[in-house]
N, C-alpha and C. Protein backbone atom coordinates (compact mmCIF):
# COMPACT_ATOMS: atom_id res chain seq x y z
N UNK A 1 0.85 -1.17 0.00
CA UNK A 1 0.00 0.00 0.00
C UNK A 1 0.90 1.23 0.00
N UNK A 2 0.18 2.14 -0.35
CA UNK A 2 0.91 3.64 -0.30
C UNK A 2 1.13 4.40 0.88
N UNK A 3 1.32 5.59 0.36
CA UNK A 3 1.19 6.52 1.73
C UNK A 3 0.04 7.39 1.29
N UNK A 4 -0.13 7.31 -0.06
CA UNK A 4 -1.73 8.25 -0.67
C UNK A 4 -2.65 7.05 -0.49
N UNK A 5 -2.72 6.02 -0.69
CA UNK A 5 -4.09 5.20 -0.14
C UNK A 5 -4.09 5.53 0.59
N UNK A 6 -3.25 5.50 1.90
CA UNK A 6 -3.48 5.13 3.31
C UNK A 6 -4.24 6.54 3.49
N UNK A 7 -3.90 7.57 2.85
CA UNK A 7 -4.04 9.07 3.37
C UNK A 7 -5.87 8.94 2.69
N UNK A 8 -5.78 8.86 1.81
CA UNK A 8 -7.14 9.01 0.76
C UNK A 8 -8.19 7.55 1.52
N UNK A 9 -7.77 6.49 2.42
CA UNK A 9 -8.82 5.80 3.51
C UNK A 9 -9.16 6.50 4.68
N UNK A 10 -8.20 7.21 4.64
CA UNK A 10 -8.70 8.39 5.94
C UNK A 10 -9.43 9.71 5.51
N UNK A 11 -9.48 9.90 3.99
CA UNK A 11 -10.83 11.30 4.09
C UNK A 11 -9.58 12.00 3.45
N UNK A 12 -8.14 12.26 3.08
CA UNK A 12 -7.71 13.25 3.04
C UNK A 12 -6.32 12.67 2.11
N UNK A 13 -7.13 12.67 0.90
CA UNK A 13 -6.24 11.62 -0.49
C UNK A 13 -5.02 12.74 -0.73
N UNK A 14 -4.89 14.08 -0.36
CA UNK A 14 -3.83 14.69 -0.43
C UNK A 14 -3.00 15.11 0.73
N UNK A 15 -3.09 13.98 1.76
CA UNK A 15 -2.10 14.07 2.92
C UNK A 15 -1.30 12.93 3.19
N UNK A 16 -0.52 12.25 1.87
CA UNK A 16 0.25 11.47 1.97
C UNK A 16 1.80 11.32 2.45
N UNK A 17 2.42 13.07 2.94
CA UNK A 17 3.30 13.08 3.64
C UNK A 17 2.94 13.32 5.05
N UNK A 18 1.61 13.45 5.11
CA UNK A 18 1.39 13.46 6.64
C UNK A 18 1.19 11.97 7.47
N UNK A 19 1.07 11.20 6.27
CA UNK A 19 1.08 9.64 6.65
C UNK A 19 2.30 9.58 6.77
N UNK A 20 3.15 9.81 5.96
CA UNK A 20 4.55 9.28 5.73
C UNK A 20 5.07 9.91 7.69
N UNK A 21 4.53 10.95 7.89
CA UNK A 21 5.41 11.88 8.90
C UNK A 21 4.88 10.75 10.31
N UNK A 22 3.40 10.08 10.23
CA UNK A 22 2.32 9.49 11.35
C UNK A 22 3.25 8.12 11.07
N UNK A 23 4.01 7.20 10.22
CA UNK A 23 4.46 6.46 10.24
C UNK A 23 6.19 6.60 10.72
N UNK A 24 6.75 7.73 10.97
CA UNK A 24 8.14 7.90 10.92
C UNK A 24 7.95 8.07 12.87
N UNK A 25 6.99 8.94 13.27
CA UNK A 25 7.19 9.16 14.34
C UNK A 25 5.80 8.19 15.37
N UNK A 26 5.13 7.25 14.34
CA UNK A 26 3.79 6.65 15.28
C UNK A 26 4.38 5.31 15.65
N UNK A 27 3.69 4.80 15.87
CA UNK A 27 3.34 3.89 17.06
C UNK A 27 4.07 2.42 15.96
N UNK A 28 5.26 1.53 16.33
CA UNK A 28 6.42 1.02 15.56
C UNK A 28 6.21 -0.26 15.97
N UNK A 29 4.73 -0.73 16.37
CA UNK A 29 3.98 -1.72 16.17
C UNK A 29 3.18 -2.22 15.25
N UNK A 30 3.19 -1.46 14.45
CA UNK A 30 1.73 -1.18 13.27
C UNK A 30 3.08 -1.71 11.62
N UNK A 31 2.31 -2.55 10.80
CA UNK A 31 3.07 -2.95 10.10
C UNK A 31 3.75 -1.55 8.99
N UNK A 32 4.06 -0.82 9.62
CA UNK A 32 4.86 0.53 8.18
C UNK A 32 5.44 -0.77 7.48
N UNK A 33 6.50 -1.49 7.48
CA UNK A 33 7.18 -1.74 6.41
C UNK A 33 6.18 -2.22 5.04
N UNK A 34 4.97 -2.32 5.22
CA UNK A 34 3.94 -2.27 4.34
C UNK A 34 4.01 -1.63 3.35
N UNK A 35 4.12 -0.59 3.65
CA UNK A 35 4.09 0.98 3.02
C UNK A 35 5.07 1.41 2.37
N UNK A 36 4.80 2.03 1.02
CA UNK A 36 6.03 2.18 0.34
C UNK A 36 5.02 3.50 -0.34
N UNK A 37 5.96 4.24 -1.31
CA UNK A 37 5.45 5.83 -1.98
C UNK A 37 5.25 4.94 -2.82
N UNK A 38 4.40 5.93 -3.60
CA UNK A 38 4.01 5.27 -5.26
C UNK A 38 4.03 4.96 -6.30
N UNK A 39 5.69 5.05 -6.06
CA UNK A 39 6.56 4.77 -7.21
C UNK A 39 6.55 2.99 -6.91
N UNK A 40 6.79 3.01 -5.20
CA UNK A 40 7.16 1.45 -5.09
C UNK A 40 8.26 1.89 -4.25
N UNK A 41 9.06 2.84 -3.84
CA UNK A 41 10.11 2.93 -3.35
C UNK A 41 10.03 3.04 -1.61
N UNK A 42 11.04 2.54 -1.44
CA UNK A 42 11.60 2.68 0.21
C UNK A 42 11.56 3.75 1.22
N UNK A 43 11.30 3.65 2.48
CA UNK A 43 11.00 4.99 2.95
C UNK A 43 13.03 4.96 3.84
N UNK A 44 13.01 6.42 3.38
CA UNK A 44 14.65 6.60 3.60
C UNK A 44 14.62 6.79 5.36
N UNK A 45 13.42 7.00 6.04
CA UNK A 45 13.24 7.83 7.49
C UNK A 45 12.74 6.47 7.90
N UNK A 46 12.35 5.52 6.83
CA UNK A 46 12.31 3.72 8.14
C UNK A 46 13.33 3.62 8.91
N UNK A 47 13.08 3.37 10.45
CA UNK A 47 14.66 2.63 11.58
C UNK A 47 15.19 2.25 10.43
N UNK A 48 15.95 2.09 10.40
CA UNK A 48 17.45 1.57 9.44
C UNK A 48 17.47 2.19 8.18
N UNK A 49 17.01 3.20 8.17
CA UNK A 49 16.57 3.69 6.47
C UNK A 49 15.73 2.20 5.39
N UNK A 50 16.16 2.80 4.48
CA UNK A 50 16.01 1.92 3.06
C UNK A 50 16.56 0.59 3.26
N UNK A 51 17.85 0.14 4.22
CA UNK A 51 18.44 -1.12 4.16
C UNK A 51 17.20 -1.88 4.92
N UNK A 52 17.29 -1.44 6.33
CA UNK A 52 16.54 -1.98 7.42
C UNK A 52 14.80 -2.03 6.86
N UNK A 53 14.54 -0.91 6.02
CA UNK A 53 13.03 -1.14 4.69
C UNK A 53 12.97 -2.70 4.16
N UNK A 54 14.20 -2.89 3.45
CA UNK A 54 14.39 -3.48 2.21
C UNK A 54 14.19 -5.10 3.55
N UNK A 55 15.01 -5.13 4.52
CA UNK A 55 15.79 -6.31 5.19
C UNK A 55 14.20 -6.88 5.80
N UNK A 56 13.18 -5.55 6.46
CA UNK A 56 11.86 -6.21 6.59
C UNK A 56 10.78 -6.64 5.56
N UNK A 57 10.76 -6.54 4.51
CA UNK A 57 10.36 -6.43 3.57
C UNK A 57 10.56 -8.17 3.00
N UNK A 58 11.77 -8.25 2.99
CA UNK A 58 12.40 -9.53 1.73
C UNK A 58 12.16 -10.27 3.39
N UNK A 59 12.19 -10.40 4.72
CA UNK A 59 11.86 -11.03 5.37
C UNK A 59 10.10 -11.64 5.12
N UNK A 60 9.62 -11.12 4.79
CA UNK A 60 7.78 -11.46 4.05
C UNK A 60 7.73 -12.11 3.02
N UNK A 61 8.76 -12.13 2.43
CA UNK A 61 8.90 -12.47 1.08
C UNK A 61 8.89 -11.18 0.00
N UNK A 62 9.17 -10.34 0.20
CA UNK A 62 8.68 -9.49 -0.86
C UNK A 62 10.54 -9.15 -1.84
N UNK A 63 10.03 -9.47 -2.90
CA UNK A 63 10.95 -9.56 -3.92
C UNK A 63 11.11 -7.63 -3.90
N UNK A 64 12.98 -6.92 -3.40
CA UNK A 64 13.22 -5.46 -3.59
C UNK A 64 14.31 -5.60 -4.44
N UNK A 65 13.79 -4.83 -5.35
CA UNK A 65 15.20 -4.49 -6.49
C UNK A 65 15.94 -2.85 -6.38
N UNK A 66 16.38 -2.79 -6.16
CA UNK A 66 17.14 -1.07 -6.37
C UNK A 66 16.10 -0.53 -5.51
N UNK A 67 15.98 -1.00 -4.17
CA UNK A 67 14.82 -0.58 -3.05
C UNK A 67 13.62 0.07 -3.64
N UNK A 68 13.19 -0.99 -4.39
CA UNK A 68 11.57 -0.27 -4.73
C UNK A 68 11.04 -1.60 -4.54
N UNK A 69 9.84 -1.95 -4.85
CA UNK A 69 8.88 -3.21 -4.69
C UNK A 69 7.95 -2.52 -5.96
N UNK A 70 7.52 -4.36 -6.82
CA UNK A 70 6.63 -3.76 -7.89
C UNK A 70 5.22 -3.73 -7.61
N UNK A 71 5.23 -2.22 -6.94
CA UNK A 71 4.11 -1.68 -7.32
C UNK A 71 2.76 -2.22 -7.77
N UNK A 72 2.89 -2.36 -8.73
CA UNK A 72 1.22 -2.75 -9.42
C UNK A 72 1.33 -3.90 -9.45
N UNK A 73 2.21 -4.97 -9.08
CA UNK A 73 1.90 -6.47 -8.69
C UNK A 73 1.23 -6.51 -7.41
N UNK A 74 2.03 -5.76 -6.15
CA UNK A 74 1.67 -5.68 -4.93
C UNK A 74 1.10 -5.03 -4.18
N UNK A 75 0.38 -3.70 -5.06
CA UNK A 75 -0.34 -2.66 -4.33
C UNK A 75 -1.84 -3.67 -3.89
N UNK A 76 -2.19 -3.38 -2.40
CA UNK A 76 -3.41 -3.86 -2.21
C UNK A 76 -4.15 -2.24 -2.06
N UNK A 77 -5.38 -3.16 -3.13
CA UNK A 77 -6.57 -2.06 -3.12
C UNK A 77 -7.33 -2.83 -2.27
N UNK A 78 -8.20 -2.37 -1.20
CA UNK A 78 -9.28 -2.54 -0.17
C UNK A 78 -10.55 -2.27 -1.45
């Protein structure tokens, strides 16, 4: 999922850095490594940056190339 879904399920489809900001500083129980921008790419402000992104990520299985994930294979739409 994105950080504009996530923003646009909450009422406010143009506050996708305010998700990004509710995931950098919220609650580090909640699955963020989910979440990627909408390109597919890595969040650089995840604990460990992009490595520690990429290291939870390929732990799920999720196939990261040049720290992005493909996108339109793996975006879940609700």
């Amino acid at each position: 999922m994105t950080y504009g879904q996530l923003a646009a399920l909450c009422g406010s489809p143009r506050a996708a850095r305010i998700v990004g900001g509710i995931a950098h500083f919220g609650d580090p129980a909640l699955p963020w490594q989910r979440v990627v921008n909408k390109q597919g790419g890595l969040a650089v402000g995840y604990p460990g940056g992009v490595e520690g992104h990429k290291k939870h990520l390929e732990q799920e299985g999720v196939k990261v190339v040049d720290y992005k994930v493909n996108i339109e294979e793996l975006r879940w739409n609700p």
